[in-house]
N, C-alpha and C. Protein backbone atom coordinates (compact mmCIF):
# COMPACT_ATOMS: atom_id res chain seq x y z
N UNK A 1 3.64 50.92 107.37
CA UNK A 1 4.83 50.88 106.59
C UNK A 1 5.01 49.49 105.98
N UNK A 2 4.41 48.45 106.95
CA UNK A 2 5.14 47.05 106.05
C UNK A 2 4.01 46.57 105.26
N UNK A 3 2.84 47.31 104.59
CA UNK A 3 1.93 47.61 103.78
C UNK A 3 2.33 47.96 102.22
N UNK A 4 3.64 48.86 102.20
CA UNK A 4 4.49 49.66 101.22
C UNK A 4 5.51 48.50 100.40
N UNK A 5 5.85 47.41 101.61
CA UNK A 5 6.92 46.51 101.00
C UNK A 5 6.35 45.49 100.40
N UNK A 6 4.78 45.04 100.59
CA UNK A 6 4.34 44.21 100.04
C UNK A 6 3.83 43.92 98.99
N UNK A 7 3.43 42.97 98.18
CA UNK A 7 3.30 42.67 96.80
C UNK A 7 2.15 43.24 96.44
N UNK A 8 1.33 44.09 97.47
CA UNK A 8 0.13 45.04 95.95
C UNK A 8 0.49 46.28 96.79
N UNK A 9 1.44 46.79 97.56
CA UNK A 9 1.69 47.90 98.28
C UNK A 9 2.13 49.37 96.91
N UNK A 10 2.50 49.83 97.43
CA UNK A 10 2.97 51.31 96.59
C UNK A 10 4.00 51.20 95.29
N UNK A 11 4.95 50.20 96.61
CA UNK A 11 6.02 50.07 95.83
C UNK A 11 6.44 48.65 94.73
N UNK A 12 4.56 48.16 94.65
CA UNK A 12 4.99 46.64 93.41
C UNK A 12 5.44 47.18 92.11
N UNK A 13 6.41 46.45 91.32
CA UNK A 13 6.86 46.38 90.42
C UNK A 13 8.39 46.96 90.39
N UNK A 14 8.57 47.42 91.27
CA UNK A 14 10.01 47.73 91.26
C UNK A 14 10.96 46.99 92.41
N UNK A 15 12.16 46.93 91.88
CA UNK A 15 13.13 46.19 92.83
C UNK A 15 13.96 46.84 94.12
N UNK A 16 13.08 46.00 94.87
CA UNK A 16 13.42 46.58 96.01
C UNK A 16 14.27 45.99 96.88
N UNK A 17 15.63 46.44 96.85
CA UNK A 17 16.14 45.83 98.18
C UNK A 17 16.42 45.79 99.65
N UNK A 18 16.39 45.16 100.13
CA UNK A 18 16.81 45.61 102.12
C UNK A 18 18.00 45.59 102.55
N UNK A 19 19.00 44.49 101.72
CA UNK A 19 20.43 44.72 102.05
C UNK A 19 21.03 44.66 100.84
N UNK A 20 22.11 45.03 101.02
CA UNK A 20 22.97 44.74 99.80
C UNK A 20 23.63 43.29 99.74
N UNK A 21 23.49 43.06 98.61
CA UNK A 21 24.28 41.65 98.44
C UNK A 21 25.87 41.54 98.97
N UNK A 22 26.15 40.72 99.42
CA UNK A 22 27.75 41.24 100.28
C UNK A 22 28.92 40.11 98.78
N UNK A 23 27.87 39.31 98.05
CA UNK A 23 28.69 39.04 96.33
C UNK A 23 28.76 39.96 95.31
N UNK A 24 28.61 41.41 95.59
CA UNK A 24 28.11 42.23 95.12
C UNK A 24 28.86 43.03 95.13
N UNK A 25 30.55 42.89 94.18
CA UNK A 25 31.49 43.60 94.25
C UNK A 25 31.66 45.29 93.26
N UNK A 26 30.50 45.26 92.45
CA UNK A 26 30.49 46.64 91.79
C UNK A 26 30.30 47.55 92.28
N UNK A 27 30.21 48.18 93.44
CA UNK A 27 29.63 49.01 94.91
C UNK A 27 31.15 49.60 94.80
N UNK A 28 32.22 48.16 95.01
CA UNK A 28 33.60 48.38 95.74
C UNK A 28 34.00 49.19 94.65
N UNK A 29 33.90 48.21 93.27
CA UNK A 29 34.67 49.15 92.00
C UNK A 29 33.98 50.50 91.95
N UNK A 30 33.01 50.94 92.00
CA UNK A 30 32.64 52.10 91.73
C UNK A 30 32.96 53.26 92.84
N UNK A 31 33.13 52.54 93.93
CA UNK A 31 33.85 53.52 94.93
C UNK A 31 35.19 53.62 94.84
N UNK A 32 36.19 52.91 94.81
CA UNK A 32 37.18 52.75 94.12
C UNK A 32 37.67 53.82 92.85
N UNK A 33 36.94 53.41 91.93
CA UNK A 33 36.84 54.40 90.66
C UNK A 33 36.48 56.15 90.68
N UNK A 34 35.77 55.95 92.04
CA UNK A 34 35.17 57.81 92.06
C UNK A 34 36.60 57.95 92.81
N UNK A 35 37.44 57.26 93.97
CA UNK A 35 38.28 57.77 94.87
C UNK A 35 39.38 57.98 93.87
N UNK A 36 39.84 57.31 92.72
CA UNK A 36 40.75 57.78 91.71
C UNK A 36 40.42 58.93 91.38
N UNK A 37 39.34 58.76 90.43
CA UNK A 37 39.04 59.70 89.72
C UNK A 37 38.97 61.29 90.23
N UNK A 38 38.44 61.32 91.87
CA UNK A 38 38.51 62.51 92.79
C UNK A 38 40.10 62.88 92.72
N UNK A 39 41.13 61.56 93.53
CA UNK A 39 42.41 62.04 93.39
C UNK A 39 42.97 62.79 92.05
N UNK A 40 43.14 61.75 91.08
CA UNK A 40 43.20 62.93 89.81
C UNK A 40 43.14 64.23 89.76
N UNK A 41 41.68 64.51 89.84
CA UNK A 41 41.32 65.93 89.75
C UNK A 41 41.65 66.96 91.06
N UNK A 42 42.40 66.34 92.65
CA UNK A 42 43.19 67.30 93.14
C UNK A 42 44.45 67.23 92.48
N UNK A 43 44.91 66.26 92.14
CA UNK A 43 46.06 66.09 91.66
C UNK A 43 46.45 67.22 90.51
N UNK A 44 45.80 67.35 89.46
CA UNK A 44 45.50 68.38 88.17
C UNK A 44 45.27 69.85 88.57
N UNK A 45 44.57 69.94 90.36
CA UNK A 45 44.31 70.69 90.64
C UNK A 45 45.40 71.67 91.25
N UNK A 46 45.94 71.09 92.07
CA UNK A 46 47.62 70.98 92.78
C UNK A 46 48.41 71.52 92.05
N UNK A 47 48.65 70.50 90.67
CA UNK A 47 49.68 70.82 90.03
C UNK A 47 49.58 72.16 89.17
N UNK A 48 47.89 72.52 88.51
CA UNK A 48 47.98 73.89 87.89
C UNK A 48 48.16 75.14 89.05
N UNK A 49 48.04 74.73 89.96
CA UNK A 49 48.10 76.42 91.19
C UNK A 49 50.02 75.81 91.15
N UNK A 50 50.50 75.18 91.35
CA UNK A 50 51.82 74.86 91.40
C UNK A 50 52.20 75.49 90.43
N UNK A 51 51.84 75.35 89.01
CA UNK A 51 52.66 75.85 87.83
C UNK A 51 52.24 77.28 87.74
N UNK A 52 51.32 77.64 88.33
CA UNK A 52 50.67 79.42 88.45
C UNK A 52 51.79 79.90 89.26
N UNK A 53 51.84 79.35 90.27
CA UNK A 53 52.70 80.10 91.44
C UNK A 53 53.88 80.06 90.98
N UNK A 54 54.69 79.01 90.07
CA UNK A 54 55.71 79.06 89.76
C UNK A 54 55.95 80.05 89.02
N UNK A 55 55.21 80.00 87.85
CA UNK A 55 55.41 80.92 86.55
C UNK A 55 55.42 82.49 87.38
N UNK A 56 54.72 82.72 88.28
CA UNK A 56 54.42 83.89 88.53
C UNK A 56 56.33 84.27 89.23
N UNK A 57 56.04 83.66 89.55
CA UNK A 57 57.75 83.63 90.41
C UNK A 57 58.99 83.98 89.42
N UNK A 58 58.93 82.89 88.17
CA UNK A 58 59.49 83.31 87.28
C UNK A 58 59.50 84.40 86.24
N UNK A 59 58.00 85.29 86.00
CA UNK A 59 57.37 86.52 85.63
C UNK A 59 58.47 87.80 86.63
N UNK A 60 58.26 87.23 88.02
CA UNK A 60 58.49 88.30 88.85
C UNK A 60 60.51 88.81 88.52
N UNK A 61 60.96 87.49 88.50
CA UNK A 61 62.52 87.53 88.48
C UNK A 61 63.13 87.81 87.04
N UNK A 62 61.97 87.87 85.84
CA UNK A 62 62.36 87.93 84.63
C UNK A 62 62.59 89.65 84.58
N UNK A 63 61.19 90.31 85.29
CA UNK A 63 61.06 91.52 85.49
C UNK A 63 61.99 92.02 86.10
N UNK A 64 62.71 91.93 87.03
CA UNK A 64 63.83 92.17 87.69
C UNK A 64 64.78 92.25 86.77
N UNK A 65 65.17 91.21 85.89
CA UNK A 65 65.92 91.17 85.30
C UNK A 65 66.26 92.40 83.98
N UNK A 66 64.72 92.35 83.66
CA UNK A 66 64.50 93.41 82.48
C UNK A 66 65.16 94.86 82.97
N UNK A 67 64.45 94.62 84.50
CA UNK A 67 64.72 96.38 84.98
C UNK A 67 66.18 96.95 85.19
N UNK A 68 67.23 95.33 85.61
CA UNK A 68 68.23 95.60 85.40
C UNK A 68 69.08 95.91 84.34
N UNK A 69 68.58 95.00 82.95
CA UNK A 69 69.50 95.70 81.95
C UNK A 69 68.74 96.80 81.28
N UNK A 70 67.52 97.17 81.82
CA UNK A 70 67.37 98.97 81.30
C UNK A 70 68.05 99.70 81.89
N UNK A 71 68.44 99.63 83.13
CA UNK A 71 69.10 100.59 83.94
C UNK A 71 70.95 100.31 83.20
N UNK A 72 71.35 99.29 82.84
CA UNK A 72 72.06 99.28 82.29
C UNK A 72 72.60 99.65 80.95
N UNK A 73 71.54 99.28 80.11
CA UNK A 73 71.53 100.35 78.99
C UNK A 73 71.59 102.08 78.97
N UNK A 74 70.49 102.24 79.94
CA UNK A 74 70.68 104.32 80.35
C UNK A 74 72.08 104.09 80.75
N UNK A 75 72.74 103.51 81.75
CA UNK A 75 74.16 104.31 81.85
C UNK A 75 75.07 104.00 80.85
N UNK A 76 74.83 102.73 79.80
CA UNK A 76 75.78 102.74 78.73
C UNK A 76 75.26 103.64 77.80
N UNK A 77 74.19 104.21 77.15
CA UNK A 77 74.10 105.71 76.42
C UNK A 77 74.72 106.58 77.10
N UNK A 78 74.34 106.90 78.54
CA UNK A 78 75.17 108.35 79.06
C UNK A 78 76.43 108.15 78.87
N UNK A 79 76.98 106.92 79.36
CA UNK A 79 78.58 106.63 79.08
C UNK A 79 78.94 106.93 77.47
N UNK A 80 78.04 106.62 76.46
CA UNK A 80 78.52 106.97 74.84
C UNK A 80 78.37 108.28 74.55
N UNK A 81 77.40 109.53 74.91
CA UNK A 81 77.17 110.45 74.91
C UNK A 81 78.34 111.55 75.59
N UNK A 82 78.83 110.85 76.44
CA UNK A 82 79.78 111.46 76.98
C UNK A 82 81.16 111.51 76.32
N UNK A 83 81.53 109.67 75.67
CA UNK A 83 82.39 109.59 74.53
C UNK A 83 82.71 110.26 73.23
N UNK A 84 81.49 110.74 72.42
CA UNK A 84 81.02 111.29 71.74
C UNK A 84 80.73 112.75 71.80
N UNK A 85 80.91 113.75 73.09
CA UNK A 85 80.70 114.30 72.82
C UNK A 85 81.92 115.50 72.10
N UNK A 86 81.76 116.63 71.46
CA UNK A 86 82.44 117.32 70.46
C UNK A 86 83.85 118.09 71.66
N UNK A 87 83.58 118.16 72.77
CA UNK A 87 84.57 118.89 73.69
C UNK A 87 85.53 117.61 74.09
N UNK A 88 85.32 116.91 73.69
CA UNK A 88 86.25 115.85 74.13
C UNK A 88 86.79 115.35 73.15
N UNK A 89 86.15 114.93 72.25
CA UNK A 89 87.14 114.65 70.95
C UNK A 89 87.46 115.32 70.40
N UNK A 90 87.71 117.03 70.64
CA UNK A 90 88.30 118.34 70.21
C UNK A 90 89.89 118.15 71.26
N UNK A 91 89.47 117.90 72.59
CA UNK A 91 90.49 118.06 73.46
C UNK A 91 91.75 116.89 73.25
N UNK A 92 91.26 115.21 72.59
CA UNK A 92 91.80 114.12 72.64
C UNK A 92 92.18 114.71 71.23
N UNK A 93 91.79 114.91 69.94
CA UNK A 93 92.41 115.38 68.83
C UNK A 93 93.70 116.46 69.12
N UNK A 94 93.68 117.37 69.99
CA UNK A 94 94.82 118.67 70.42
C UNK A 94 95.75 117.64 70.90
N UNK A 95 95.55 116.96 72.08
CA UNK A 95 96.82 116.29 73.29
C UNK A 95 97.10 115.31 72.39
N UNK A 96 96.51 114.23 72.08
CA UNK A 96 97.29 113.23 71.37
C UNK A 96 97.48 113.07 70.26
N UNK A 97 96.91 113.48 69.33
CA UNK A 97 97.70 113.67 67.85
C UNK A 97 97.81 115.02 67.61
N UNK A 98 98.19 115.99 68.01
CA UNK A 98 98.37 117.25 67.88
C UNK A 98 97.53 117.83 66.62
N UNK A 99 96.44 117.57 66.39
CA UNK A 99 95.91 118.53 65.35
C UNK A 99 95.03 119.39 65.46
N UNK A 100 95.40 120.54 65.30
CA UNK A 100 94.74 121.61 65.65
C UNK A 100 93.44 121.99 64.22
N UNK A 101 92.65 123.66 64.26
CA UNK A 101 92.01 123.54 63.40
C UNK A 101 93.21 124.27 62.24
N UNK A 102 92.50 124.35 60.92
CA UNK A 102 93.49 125.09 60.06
C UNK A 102 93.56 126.30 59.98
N UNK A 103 94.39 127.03 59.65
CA UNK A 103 94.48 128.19 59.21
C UNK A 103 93.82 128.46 58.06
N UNK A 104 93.36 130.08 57.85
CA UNK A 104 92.74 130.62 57.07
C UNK A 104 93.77 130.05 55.31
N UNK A 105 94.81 130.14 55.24
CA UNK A 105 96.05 129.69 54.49
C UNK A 105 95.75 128.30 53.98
N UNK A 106 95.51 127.35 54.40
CA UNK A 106 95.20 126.14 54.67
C UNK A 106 93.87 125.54 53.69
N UNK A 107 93.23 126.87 54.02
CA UNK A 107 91.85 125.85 53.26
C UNK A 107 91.24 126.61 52.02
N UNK A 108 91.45 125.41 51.20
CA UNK A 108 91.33 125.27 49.88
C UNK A 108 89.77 125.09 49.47
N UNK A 109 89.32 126.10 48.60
CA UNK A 109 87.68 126.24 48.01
C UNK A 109 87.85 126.00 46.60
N UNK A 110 87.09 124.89 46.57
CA UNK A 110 86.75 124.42 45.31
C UNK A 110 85.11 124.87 44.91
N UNK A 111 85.38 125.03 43.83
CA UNK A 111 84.53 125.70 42.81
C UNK A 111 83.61 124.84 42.11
């Protein structure tokens, strides 16, 4: 092996080191820089399942909401259908303004 480290061994012409230089602060920055850069990307990561889960939450309560004013709409048609219908505003026309239908006497044919 200490054949490999020497100057006509395997490894001449390239730089070889045994320790690291301890003046040799670009090691730190670059570890440094990946441990940001990792945080970031849980960070981005976090926050899109956060805004998924949220939205979904808000999807779920919007739906709720929808289902409530459909159900509210069907009973305000049945409620107008019922307003509207011809036996009742026959009966409210008789009791409170007294008008009945006409007599045969009554109705006038135009020509």
């Amino acid at each position: 092996m200490a054949h490999a480290v020497t100057r006509g061994g395997i490894l001449r012409g390239q730089d070889v080191r045994a320790r690291r230089d301890p003046g040799d602060a670009g090691f730190l920055y670059l570890a440094f820089a990946s441990v940001i850069v990792m945080g970031a990307v849980v960070f981005v990561c976090l926050w899109s399942r956060l805004t998924v889960v949220n939205l979904g939450y808000e999807i779920s309560r919007l739906n709720e909401t929808r289902a409530q004013a459909l159900e509210t709409n069907k009973r305000f048609r049945l409620e107008l259908m019922g307003l509207k219908s011809p036996g009742r505003l026959e009966k409210i026309a008789a009791e409170e303004f007294g008008l009945r239908y006409p007599s045969p006497e009554q109705i006038v044919h135009i020509k």
